[in-house]
N, C-alpha and C. Protein backbone atom coordinates (compact mmCIF):
# COMPACT_ATOMS: atom_id res chain seq x y z
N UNK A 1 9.44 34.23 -62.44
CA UNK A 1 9.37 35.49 -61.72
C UNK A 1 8.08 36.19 -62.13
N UNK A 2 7.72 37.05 -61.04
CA UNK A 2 6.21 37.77 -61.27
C UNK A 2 6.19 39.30 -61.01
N UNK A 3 5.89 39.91 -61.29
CA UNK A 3 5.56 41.14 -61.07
C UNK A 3 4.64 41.62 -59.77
N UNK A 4 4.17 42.74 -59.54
CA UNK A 4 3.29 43.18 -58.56
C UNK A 4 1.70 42.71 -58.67
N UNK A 5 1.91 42.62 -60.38
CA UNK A 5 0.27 42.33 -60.62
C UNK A 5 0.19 40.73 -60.95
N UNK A 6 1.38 40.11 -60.48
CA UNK A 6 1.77 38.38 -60.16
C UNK A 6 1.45 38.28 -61.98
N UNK A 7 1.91 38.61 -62.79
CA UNK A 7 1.88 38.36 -64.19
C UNK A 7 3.17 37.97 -64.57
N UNK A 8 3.84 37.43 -65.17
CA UNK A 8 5.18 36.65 -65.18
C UNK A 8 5.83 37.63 -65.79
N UNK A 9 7.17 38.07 -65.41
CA UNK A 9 8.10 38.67 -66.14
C UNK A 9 8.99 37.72 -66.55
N UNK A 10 9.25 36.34 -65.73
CA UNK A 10 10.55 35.63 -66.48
C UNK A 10 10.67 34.47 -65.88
N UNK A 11 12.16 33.94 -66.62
CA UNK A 11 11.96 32.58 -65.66
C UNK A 11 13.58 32.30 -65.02
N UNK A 12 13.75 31.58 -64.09
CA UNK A 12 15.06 31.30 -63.38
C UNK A 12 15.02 29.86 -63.18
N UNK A 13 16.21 29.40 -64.13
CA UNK A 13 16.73 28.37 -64.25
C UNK A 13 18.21 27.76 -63.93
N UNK A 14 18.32 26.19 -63.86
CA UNK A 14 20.02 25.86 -63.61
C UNK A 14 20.01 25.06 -64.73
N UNK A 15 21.28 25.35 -64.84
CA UNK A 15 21.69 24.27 -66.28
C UNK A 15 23.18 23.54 -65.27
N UNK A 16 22.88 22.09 -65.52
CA UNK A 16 24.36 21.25 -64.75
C UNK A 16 24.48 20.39 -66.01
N UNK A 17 26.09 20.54 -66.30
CA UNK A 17 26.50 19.32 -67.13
C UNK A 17 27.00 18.13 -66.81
N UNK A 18 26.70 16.87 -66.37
CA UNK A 18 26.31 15.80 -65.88
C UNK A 18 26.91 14.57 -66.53
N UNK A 19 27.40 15.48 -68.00
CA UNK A 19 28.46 14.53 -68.57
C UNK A 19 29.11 13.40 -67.65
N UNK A 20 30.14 14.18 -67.16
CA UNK A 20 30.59 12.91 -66.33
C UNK A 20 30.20 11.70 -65.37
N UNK A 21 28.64 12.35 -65.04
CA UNK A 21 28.38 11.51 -63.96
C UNK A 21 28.01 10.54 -65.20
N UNK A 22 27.36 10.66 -66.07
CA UNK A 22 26.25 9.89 -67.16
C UNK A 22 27.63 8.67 -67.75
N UNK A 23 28.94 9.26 -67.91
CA UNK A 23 29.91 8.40 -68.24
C UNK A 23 30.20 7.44 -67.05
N UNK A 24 30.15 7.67 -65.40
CA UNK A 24 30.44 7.27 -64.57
C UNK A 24 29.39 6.28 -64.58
N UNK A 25 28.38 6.03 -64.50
CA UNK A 25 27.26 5.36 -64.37
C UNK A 25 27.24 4.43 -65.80
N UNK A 26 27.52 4.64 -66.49
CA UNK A 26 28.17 3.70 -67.80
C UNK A 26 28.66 2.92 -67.84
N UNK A 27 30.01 3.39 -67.00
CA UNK A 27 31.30 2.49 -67.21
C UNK A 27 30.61 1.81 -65.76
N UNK A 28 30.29 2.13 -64.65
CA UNK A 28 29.98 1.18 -63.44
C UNK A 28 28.82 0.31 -64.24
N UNK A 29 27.96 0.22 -64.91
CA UNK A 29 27.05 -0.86 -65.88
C UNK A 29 27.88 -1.87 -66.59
N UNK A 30 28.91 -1.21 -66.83
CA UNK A 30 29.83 -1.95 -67.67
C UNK A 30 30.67 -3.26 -66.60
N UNK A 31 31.41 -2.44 -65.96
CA UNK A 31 31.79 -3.27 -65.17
C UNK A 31 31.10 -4.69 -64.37
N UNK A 32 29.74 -3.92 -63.68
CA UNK A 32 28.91 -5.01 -63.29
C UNK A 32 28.56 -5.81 -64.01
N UNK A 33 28.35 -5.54 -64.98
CA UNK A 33 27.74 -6.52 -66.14
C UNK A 33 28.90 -7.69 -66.43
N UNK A 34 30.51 -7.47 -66.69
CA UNK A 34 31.38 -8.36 -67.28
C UNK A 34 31.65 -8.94 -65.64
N UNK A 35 31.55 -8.29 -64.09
CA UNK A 35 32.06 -8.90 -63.13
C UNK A 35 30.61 -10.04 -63.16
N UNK A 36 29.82 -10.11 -63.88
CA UNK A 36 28.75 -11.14 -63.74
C UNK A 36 28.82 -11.95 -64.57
N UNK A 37 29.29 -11.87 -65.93
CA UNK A 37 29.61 -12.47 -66.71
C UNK A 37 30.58 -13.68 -66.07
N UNK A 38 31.76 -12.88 -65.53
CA UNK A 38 32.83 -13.54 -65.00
C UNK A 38 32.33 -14.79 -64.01
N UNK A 39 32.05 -14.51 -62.97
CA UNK A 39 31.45 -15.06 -62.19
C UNK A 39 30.30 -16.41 -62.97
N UNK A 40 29.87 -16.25 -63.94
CA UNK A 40 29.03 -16.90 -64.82
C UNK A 40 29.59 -18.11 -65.42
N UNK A 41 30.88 -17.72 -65.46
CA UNK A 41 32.08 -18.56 -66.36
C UNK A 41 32.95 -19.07 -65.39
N UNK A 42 33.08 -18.75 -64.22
CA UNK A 42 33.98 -19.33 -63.20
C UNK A 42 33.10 -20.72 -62.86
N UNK A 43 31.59 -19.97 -62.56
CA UNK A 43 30.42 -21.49 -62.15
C UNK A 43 30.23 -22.80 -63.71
N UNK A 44 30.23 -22.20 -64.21
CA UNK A 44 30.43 -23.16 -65.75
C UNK A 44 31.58 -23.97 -65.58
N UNK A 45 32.94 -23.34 -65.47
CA UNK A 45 33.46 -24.36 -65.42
C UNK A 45 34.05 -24.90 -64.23
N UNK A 46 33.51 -24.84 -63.37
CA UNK A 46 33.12 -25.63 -62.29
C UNK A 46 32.35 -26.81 -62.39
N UNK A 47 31.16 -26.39 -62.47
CA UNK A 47 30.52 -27.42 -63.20
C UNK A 47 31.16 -28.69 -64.26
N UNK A 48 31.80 -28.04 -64.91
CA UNK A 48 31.97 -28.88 -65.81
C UNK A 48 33.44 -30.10 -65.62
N UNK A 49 34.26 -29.33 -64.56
CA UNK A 49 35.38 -29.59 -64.31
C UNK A 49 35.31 -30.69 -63.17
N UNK A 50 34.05 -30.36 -62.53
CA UNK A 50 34.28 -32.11 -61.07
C UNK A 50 33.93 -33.06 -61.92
N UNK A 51 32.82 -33.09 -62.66
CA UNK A 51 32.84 -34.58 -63.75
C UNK A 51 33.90 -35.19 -64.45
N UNK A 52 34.41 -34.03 -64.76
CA UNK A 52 35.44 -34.38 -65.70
C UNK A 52 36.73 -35.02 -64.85
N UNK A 53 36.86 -34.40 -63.50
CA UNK A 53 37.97 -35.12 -62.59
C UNK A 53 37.37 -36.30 -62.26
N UNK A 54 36.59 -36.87 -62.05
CA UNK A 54 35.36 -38.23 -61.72
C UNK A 54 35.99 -38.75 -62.59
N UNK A 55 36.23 -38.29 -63.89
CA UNK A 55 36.25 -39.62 -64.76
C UNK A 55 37.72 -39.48 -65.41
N UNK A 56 38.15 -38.77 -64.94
CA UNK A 56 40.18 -38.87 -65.35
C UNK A 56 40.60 -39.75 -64.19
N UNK A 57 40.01 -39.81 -62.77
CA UNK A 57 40.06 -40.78 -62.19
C UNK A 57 39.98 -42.04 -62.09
N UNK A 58 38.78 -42.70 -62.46
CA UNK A 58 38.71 -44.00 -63.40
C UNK A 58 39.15 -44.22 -64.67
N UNK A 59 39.74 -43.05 -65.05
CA UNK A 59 40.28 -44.14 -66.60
C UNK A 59 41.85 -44.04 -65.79
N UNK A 60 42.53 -43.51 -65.00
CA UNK A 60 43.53 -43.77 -64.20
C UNK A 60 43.75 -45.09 -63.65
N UNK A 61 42.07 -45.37 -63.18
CA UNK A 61 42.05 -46.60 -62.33
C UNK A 61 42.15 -47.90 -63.25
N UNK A 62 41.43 -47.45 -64.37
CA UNK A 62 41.34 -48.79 -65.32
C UNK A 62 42.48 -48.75 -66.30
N UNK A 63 43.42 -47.87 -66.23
CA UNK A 63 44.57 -47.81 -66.84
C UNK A 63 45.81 -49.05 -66.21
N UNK A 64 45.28 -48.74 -64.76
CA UNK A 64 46.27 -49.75 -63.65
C UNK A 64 45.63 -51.86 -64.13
N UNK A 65 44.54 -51.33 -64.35
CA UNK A 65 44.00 -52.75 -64.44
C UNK A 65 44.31 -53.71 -64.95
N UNK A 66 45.03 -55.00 -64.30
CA UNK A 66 46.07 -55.81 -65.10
C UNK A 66 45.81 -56.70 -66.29
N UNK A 67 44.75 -56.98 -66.13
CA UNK A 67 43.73 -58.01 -67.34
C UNK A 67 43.25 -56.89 -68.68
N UNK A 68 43.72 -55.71 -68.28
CA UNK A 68 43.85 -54.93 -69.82
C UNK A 68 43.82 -55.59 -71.28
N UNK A 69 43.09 -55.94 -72.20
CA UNK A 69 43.85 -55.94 -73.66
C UNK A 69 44.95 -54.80 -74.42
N UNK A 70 45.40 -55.27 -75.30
CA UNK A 70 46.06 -54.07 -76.03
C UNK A 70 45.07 -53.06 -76.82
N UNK A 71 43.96 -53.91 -76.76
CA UNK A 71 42.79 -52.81 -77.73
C UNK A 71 42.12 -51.85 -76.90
N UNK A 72 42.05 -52.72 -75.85
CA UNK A 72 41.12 -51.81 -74.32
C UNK A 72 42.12 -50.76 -74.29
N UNK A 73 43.10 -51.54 -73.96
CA UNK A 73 44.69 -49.99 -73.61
C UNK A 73 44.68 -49.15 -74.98
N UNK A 74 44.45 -49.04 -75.96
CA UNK A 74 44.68 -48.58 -77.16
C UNK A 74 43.34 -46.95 -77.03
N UNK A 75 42.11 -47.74 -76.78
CA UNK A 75 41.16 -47.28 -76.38
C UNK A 75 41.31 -46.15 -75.21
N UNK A 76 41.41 -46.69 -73.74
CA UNK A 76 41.67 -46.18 -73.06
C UNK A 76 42.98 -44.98 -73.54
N UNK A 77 43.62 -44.75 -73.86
CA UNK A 77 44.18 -44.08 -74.23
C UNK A 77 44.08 -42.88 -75.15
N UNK A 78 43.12 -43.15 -76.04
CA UNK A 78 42.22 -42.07 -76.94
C UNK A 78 41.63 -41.25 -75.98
N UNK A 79 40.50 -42.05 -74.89
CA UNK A 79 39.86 -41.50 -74.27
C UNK A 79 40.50 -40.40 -73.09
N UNK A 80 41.61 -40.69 -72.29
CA UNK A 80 42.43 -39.59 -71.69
C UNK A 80 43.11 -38.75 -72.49
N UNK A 81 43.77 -38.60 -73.95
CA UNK A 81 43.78 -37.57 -74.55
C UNK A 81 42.86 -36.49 -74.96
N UNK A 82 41.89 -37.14 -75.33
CA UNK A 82 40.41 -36.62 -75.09
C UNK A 82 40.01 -35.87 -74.47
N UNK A 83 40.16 -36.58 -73.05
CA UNK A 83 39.76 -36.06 -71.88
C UNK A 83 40.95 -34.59 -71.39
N UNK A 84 42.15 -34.96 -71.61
CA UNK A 84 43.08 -34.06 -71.48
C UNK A 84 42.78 -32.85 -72.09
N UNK A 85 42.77 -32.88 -73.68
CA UNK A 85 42.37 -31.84 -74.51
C UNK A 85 41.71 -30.88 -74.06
N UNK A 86 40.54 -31.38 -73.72
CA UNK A 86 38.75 -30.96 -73.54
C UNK A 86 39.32 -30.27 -71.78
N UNK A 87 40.34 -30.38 -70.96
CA UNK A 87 40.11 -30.34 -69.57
C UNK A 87 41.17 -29.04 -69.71
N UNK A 88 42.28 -29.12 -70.71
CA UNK A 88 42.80 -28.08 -70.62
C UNK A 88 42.40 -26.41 -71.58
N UNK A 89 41.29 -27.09 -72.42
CA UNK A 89 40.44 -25.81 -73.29
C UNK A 89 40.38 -24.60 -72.71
């Protein structure tokens, strides 16, 4: 503010407390951030999960296989627990 002779007598100000928005804008960072995360971890194990059906498939197939040994079958058998373990993590 100014006077007649435009020399300042004062000043006019707003004060807003914004708190909430500053928390609102927080927690929406927050959120986006773990819904990306998420999404991050859905594609991972995706990824990781068609290989892994590829090959629970063939040891299925070579499970059927009649010329088997008992050591091959012994084997084969480690390897789908294995595979089980690791698929249900």
């Amino acid at each position: 503010m100014r006077d007649e002779s435009d020399a300042p007598t004062g000043v006019v100000g707003v004060a807003l407390d914004i708190t909430d928005q500053k928390r609102a804008e927080a927690l929406l960072r927050t959120t986006e951030r773990m819904a990306a995360m998420g999404r991050l971890a859905a594609t991972i194990a995706h990824e990781i999960n068609n290989p892994l059906e590829s090959v629970t498939n063939v040891l299925y197939l070579l499970s059927r296989h009649p010329g088997l040994d008992t050591t091959a079958q012994a084997y084969l058998g480690i390897a789908e627990a294995e595979l089980n373990a690791s698929a249900t993590s």
